[in-house]
PDB file of N, CA and C in Angstrom:
ATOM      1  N   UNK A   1       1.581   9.153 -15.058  1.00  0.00           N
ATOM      2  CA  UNK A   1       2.688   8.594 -14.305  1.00  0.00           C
ATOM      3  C   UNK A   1       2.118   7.724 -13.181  1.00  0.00           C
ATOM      4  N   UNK A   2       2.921   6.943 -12.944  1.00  0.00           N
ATOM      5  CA  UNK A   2       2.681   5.770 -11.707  1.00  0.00           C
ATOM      6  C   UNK A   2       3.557   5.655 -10.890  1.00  0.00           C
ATOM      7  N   UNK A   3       3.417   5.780  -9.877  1.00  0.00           N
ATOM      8  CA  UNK A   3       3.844   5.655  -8.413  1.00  0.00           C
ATOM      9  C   UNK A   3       3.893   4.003  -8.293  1.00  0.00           C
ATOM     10  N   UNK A   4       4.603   3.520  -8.056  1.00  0.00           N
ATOM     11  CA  UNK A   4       4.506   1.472  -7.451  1.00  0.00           C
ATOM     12  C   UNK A   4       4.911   1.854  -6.077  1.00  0.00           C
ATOM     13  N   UNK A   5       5.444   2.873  -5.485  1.00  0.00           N
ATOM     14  CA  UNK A   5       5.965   2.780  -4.479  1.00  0.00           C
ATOM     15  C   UNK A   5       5.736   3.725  -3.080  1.00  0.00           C
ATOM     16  N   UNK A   6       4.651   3.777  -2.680  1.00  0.00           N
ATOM     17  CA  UNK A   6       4.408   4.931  -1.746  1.00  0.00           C
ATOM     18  C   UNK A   6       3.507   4.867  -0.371  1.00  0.00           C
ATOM     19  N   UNK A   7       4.074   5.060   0.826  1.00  0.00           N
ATOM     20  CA  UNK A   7       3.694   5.134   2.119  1.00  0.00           C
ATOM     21  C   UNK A   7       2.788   6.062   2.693  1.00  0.00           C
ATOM     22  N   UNK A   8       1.454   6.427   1.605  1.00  0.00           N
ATOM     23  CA  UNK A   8       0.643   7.257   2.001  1.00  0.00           C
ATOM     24  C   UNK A   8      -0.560   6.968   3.069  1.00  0.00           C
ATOM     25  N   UNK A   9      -0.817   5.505   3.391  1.00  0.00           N
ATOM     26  CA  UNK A   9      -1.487   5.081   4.569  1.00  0.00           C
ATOM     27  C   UNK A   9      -1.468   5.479   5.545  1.00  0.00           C
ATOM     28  N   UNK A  10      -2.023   6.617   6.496  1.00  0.00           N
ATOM     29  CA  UNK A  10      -1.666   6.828   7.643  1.00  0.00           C
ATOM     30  C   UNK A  10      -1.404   5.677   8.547  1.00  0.00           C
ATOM     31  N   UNK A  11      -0.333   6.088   9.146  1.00  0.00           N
ATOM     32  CA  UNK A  11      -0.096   5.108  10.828  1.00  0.00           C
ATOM     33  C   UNK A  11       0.237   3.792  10.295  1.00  0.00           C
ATOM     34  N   UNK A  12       0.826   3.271   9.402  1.00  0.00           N
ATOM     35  CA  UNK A  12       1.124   2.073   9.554  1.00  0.00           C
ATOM     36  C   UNK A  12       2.547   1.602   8.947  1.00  0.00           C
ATOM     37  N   UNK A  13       3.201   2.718   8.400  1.00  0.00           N
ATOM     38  CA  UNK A  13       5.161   2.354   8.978  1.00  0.00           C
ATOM     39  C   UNK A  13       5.920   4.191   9.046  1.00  0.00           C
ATOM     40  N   UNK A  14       6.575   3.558   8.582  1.00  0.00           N
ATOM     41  CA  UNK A  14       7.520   5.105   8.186  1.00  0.00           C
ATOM     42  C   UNK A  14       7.271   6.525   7.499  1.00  0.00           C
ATOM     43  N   UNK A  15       5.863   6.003   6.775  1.00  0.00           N
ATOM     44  CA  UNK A  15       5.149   6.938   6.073  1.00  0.00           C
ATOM     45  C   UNK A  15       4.533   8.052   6.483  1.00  0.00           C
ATOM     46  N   UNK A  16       3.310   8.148   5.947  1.00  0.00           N
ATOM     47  CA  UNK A  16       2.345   9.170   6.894  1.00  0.00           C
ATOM     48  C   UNK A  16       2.032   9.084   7.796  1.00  0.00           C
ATOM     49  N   UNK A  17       2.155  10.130   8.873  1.00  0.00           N
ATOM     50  CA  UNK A  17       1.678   9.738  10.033  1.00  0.00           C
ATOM     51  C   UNK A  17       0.057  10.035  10.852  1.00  0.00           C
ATOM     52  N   UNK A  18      -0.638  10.779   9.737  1.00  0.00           N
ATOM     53  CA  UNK A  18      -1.766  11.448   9.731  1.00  0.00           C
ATOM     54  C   UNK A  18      -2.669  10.994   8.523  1.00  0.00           C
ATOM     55  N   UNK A  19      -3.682  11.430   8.614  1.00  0.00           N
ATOM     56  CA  UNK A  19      -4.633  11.775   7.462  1.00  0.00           C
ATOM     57  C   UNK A  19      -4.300  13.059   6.592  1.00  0.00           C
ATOM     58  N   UNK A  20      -4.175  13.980   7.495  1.00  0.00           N
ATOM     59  CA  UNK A  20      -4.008  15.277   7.083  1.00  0.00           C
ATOM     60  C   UNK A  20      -2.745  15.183   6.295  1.00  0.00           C
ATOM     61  N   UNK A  21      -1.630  14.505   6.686  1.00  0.00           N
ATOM     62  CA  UNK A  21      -0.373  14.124   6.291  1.00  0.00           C
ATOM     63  C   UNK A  21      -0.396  13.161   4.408  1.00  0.00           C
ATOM     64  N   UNK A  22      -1.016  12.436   4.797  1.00  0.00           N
ATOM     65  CA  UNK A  22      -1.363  12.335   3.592  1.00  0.00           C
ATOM     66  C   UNK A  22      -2.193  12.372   2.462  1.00  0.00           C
ATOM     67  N   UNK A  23      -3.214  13.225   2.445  1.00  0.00           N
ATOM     68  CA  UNK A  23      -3.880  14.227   1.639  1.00  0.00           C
ATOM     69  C   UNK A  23      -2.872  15.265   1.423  1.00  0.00           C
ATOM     70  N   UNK A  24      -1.666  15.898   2.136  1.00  0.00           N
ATOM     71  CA  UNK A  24      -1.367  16.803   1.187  1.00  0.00           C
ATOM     72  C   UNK A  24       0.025  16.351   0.220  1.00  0.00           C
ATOM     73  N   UNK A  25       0.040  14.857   0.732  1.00  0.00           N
ATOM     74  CA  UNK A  25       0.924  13.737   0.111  1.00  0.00           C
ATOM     75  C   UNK A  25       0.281  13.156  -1.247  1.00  0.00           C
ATOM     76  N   UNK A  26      -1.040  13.261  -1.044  1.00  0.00           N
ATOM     77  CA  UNK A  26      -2.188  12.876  -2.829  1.00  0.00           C
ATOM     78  C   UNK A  26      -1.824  14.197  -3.473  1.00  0.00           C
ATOM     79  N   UNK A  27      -1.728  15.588  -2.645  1.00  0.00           N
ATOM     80  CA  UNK A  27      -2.465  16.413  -3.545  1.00  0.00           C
ATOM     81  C   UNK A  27      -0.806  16.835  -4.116  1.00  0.00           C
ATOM     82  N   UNK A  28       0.455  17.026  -3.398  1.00  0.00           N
ATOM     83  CA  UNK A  28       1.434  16.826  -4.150  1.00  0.00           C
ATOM     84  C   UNK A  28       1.768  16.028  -5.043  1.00  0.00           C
ATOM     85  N   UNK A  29       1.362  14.819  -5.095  1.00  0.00           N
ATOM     86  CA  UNK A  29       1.723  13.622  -6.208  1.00  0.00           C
ATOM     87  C   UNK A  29       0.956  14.182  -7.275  1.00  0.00           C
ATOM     88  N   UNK A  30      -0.479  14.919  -7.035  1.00  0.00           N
ATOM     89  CA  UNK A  30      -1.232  14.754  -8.081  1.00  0.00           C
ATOM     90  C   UNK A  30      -0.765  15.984  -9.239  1.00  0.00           C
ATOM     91  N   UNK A  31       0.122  16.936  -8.296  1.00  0.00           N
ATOM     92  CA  UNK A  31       0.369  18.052  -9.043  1.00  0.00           C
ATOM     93  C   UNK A  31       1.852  17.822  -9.882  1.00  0.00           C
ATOM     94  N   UNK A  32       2.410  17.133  -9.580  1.00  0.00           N
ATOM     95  CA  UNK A  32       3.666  16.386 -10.026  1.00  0.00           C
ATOM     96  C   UNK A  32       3.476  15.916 -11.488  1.00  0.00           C
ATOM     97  N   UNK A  33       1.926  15.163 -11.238  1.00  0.00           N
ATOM     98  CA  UNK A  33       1.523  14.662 -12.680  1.00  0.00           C
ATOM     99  C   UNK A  33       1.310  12.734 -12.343  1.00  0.00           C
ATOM    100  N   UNK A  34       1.335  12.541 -10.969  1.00  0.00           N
ATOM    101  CA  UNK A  34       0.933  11.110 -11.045  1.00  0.00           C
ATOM    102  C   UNK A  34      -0.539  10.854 -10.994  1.00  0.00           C
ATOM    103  N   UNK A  35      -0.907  10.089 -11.294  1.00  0.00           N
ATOM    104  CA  UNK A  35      -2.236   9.656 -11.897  1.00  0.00           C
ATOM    105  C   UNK A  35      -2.771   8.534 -11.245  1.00  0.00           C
ATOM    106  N   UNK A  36      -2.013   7.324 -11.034  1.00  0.00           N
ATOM    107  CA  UNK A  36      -2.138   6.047 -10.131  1.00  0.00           C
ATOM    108  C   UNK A  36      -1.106   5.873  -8.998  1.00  0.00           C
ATOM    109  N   UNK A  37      -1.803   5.897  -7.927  1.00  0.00           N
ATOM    110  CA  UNK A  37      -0.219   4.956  -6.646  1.00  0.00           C
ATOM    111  C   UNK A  37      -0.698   4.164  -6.487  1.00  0.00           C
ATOM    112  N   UNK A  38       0.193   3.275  -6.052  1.00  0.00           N
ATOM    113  CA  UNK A  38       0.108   1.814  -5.055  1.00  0.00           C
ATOM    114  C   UNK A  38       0.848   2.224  -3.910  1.00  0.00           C
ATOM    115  N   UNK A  39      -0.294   2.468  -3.072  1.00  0.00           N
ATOM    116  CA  UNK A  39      -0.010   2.485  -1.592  1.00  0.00           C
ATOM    117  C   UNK A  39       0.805   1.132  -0.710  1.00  0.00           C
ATOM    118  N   UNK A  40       1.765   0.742  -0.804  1.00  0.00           N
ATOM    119  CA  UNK A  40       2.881   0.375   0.234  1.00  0.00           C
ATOM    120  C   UNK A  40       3.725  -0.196   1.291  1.00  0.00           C
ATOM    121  N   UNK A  41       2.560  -0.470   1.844  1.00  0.00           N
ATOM    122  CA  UNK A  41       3.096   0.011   3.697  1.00  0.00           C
ATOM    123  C   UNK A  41       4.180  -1.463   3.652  1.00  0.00           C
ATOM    124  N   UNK A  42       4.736  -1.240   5.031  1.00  0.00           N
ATOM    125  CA  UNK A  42       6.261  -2.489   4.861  1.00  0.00           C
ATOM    126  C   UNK A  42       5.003  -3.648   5.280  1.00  0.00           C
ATOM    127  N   UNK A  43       5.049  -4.555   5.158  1.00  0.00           N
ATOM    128  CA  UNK A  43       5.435  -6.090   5.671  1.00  0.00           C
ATOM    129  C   UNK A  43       6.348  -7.003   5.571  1.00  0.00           C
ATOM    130  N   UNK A  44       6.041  -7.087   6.870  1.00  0.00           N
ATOM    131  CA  UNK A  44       7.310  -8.267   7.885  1.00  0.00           C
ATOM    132  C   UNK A  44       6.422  -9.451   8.448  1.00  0.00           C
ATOM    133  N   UNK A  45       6.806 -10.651   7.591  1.00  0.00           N
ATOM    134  CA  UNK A  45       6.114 -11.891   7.755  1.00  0.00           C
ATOM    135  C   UNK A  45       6.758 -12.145   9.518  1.00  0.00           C
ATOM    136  N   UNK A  46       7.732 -11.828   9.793  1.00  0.00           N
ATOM    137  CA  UNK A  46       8.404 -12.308  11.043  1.00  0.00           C
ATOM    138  C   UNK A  46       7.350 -10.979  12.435  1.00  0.00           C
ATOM    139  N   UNK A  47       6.949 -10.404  12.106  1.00  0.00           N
ATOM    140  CA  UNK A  47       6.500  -9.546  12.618  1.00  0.00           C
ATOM    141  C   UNK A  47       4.844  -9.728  13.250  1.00  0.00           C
ATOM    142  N   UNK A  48       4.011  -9.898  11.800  1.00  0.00           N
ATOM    143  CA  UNK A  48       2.353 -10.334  11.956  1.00  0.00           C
ATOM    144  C   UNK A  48       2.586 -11.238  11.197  1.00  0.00           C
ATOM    145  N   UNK A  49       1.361 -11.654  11.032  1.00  0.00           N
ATOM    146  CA  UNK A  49       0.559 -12.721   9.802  1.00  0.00           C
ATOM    147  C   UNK A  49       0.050 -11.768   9.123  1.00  0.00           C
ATOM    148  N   UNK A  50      -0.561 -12.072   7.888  1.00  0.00           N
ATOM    149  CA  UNK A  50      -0.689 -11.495   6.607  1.00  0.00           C
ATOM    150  C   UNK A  50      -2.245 -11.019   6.883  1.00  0.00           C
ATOM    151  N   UNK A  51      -3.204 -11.499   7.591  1.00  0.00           N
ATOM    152  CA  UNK A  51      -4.425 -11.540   7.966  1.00  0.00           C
ATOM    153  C   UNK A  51      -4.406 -10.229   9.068  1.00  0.00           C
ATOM    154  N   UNK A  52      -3.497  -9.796  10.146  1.00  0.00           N
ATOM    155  CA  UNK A  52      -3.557  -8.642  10.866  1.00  0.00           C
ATOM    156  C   UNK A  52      -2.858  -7.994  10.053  1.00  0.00           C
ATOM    157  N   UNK A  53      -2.034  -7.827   9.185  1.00  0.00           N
ATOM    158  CA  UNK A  53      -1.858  -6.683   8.085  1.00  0.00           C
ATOM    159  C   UNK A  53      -2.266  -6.110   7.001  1.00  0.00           C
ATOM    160  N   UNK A  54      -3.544  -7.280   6.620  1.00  0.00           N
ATOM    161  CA  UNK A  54      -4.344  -6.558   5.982  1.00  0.00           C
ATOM    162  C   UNK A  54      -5.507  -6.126   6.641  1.00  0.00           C
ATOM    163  N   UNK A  55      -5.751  -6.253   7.734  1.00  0.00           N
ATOM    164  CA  UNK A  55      -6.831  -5.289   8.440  1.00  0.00           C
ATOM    165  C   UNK A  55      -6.312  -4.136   8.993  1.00  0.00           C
ATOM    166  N   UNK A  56      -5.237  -4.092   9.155  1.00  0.00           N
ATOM    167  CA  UNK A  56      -4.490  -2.787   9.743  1.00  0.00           C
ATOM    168  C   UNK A  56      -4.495  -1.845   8.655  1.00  0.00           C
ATOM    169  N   UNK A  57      -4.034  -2.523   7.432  1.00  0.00           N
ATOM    170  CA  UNK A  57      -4.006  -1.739   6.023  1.00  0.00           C
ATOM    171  C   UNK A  57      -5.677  -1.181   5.741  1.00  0.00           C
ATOM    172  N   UNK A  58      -6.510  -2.188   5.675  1.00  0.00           N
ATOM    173  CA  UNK A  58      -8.333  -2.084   5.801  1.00  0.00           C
ATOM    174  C   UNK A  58      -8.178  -0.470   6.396  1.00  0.00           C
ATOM    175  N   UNK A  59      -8.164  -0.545   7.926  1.00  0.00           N
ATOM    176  CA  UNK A  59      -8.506  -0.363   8.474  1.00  0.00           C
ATOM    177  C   UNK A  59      -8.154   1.553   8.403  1.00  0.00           C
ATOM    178  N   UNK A  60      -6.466   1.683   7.891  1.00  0.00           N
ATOM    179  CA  UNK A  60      -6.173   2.693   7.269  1.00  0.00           C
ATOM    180  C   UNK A  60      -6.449   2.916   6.598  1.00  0.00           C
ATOM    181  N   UNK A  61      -6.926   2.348   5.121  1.00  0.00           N
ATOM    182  CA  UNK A  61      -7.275   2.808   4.378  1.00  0.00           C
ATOM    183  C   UNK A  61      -9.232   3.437   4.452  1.00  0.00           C
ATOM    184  N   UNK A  62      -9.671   2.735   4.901  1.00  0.00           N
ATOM    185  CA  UNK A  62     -11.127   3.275   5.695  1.00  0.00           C
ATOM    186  C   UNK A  62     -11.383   4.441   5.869  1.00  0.00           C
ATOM    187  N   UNK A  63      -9.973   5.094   7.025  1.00  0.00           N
ATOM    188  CA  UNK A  63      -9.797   5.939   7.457  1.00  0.00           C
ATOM    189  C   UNK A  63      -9.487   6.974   6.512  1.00  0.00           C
ATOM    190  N   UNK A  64      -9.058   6.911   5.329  1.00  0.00           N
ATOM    191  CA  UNK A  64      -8.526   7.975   4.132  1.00  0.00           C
ATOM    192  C   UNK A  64      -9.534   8.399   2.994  1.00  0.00           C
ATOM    193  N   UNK A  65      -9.998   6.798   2.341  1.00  0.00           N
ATOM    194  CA  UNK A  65     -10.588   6.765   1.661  1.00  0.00           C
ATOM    195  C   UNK A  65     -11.605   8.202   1.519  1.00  0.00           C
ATOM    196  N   UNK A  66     -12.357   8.120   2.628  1.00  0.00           N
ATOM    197  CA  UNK A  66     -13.574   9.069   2.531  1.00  0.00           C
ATOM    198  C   UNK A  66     -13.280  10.803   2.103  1.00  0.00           C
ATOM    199  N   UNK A  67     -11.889  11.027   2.739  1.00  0.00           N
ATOM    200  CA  UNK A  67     -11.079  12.173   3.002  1.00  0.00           C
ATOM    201  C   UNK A  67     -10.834  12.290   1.597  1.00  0.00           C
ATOM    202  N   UNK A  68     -10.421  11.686   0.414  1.00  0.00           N
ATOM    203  CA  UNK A  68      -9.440  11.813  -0.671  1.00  0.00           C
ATOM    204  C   UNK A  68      -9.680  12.876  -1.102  1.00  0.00           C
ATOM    205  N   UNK A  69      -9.172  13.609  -1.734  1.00  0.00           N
ATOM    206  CA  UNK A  69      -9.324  15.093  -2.411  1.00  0.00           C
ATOM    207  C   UNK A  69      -9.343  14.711  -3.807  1.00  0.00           C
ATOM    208  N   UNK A  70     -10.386  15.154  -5.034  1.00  0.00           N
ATOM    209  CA  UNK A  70     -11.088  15.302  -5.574  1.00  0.00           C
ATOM    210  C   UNK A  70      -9.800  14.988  -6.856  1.00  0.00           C
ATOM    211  N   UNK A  71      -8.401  15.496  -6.393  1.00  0.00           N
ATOM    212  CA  UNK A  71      -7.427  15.736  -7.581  1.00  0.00           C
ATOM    213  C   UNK A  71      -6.895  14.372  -7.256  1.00  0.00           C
ATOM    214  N   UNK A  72      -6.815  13.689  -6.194  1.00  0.00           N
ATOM    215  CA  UNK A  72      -6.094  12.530  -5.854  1.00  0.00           C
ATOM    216  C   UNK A  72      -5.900  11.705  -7.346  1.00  0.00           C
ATOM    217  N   UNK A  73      -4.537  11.453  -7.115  1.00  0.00           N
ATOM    218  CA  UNK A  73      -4.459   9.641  -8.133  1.00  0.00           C
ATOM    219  C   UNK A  73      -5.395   8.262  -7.928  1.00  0.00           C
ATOM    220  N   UNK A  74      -5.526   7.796  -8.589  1.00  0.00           N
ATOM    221  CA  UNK A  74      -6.523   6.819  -8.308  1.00  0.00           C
ATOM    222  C   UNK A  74      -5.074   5.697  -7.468  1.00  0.00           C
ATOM    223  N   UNK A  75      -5.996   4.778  -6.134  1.00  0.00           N
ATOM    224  CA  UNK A  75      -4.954   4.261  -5.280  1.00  0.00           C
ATOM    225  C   UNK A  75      -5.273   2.919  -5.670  1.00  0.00           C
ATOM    226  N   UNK A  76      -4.513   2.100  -5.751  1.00  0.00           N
ATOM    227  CA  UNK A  76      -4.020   0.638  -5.655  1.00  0.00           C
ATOM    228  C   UNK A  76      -3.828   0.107  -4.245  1.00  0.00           C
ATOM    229  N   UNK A  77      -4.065  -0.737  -3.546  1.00  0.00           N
ATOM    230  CA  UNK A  77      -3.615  -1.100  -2.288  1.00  0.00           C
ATOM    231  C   UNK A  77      -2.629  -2.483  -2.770  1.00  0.00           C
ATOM    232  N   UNK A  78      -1.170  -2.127  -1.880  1.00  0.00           N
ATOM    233  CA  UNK A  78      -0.450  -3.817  -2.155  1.00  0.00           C
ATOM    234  C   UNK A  78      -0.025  -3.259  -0.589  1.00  0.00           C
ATOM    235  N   UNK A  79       1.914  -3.921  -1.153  1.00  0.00           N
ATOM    236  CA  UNK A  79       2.723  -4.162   0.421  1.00  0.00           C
ATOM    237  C   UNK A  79       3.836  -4.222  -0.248  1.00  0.00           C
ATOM    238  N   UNK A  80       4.589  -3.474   0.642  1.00  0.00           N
ATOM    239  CA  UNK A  80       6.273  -3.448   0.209  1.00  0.00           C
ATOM    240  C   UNK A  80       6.783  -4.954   1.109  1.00  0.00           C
ATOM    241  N   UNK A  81       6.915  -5.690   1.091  1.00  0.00           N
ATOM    242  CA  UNK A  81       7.227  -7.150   1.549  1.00  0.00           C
ATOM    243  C   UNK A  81       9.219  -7.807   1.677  1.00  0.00           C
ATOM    244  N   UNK A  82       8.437  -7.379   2.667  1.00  0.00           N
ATOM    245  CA  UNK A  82      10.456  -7.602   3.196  1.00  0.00           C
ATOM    246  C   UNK A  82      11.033  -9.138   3.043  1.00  0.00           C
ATOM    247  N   UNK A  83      11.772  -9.427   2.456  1.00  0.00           N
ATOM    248  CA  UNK A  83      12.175 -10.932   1.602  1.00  0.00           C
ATOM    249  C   UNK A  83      12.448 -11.457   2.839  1.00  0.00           C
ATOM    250  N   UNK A  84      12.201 -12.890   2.943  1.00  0.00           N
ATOM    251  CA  UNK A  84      13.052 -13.237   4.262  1.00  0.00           C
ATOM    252  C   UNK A  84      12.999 -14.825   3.368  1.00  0.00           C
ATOM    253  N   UNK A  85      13.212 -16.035   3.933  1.00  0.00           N
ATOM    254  CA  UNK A  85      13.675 -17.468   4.098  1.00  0.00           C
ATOM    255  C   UNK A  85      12.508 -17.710   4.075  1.00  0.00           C
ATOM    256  N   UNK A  86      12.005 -18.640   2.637  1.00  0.00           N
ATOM    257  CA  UNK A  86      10.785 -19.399   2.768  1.00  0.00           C
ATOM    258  C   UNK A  86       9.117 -18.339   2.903  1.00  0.00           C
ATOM    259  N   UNK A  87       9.718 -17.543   1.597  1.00  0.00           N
ATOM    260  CA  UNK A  87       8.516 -16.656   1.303  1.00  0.00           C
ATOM    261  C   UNK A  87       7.453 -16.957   0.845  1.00  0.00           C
ATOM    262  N   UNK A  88       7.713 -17.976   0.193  1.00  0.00           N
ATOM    263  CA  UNK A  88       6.646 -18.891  -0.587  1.00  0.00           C
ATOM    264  C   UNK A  88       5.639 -19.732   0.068  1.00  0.00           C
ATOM    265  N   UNK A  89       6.575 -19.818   1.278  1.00  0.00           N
ATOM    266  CA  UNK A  89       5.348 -21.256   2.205  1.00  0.00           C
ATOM    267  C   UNK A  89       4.341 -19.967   3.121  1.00  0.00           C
ATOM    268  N   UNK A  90       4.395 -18.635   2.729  1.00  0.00           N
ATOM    269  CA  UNK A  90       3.288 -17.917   3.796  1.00  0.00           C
ATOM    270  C   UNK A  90       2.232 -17.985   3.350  1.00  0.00           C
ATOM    271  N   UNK A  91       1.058 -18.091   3.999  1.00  0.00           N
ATOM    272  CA  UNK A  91      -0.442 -18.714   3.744  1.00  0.00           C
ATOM    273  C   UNK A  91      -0.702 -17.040   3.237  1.00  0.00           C
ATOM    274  N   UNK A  92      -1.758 -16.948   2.317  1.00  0.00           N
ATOM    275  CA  UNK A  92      -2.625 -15.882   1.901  1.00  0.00           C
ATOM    276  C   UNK A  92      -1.451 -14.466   1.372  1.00  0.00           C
ATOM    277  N   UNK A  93      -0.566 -15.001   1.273  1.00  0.00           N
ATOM    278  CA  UNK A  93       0.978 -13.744   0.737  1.00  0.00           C
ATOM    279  C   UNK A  93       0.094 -13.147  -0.410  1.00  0.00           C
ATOM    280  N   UNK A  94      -0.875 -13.708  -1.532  1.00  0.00           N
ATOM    281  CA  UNK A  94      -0.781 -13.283  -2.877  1.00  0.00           C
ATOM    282  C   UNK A  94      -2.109 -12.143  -2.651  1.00  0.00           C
ATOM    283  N   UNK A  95      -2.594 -12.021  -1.229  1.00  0.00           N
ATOM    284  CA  UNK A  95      -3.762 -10.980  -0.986  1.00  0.00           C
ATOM    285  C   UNK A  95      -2.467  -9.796  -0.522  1.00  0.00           C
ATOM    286  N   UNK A  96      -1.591  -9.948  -0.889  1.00  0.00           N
ATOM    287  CA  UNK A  96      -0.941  -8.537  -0.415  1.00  0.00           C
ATOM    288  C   UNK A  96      -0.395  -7.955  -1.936  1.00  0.00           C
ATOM    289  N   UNK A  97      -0.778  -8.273  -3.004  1.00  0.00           N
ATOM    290  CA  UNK A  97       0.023  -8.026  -4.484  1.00  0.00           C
ATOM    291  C   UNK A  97      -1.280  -7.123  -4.711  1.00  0.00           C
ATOM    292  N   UNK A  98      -0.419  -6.038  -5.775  1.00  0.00           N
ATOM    293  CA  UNK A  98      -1.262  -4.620  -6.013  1.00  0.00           C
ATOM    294  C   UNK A  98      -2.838  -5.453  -6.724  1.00  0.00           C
ATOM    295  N   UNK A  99      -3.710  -4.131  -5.680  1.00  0.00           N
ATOM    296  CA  UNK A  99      -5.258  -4.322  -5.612  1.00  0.00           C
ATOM    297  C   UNK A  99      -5.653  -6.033  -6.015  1.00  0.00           C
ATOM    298  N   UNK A 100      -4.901  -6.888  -5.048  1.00  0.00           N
ATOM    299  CA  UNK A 100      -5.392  -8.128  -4.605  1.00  0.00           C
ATOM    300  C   UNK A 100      -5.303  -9.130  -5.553  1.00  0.00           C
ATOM    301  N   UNK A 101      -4.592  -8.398  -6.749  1.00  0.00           N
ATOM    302  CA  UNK A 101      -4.319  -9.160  -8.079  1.00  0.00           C
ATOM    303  C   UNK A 101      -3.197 -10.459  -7.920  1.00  0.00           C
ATOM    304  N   UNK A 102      -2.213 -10.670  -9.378  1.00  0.00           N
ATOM    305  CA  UNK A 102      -1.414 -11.594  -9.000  1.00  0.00           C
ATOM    306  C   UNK A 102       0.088 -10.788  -9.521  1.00  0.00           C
ATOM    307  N   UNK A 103      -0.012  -9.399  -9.170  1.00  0.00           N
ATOM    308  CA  UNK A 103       1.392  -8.359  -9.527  1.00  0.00           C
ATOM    309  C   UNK A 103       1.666  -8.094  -8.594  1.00  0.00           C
ATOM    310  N   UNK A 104       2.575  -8.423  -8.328  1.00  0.00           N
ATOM    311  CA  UNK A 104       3.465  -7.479  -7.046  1.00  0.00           C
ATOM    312  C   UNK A 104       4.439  -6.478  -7.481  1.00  0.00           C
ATOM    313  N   UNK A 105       4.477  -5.474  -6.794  1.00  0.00           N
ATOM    314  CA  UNK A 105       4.942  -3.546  -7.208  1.00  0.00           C
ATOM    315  C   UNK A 105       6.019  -4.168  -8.095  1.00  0.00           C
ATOM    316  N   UNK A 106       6.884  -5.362  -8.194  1.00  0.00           N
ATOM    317  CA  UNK A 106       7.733  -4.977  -8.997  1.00  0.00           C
ATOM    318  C   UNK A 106       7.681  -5.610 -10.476  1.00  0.00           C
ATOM    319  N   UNK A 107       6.176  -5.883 -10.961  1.00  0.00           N
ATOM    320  CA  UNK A 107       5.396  -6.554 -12.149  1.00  0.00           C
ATOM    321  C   UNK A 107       5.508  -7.750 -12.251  1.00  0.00           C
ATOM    322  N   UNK A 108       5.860  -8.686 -11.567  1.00  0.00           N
ATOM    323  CA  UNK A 108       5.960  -9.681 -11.828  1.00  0.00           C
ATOM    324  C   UNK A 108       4.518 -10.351 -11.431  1.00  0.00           C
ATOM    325  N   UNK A 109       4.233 -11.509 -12.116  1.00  0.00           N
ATOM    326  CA  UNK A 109       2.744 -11.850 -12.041  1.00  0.00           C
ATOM    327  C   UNK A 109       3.668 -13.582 -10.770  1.00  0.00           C
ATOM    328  N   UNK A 110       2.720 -13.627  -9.414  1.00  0.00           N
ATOM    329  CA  UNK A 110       3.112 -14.737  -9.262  1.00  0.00           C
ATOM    330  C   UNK A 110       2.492 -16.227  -9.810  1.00  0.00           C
ATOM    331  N   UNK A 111       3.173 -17.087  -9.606  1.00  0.00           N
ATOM    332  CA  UNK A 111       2.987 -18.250  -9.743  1.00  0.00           C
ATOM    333  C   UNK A 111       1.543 -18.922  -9.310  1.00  0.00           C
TER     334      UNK A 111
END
């Protein structure tokens, strides 16, 4: 099973708010029966640039990586990406599509 949709990054929206918080957020998914996530977190082009949200994301994920528990799903990094006016003209948008590819969580390959 696959997860496209999940806020297990510590500290960077609504999600986990810990490490500890989400390790026992891997080790529930993993017992559920998921296998892969794509970790999530919101972006808001009106908010940062795409360049301080992926170091914030980096920077969480850094922080987890080392921690993962042994049963964990294997993780994907993208961005849940809040639609706004003129999504297309944001510089470097397609470094936020799952593990840096050209899919974004909801399969579509971009342009």
């Amino acid at each position: 099973m696959i997860d496209f949709h999940s806020h297990i990054l510590p500290g960077l929206d609504d999600g986990s708010s810990s490490i500890e918080e989400s390790i026992e957020m891997l080790r529930l998914s993993a017992r559920k029966g998921v296998k892969t996530m794509v970790a999530t977190p919101h972006f808001y082009a009106q908010k940062e640039a795409p360049e301080h949200f992926l170091e914030r994301r980096r920077q969480s994920w850094a922080r987890l990586a080392p921690r993962l528990p042994e049963e964990a799903p294997e993780i994907y990094l993208g961005a849940e990406v809040y639609y706004y006016t003129r999504i297309s003209n944001t510089e470097n948008l397609s470094r936020l599509c799952i593990g840096g590819g050209r899919h974004t969580a909801a399969g579509d390959a971009l342009p």
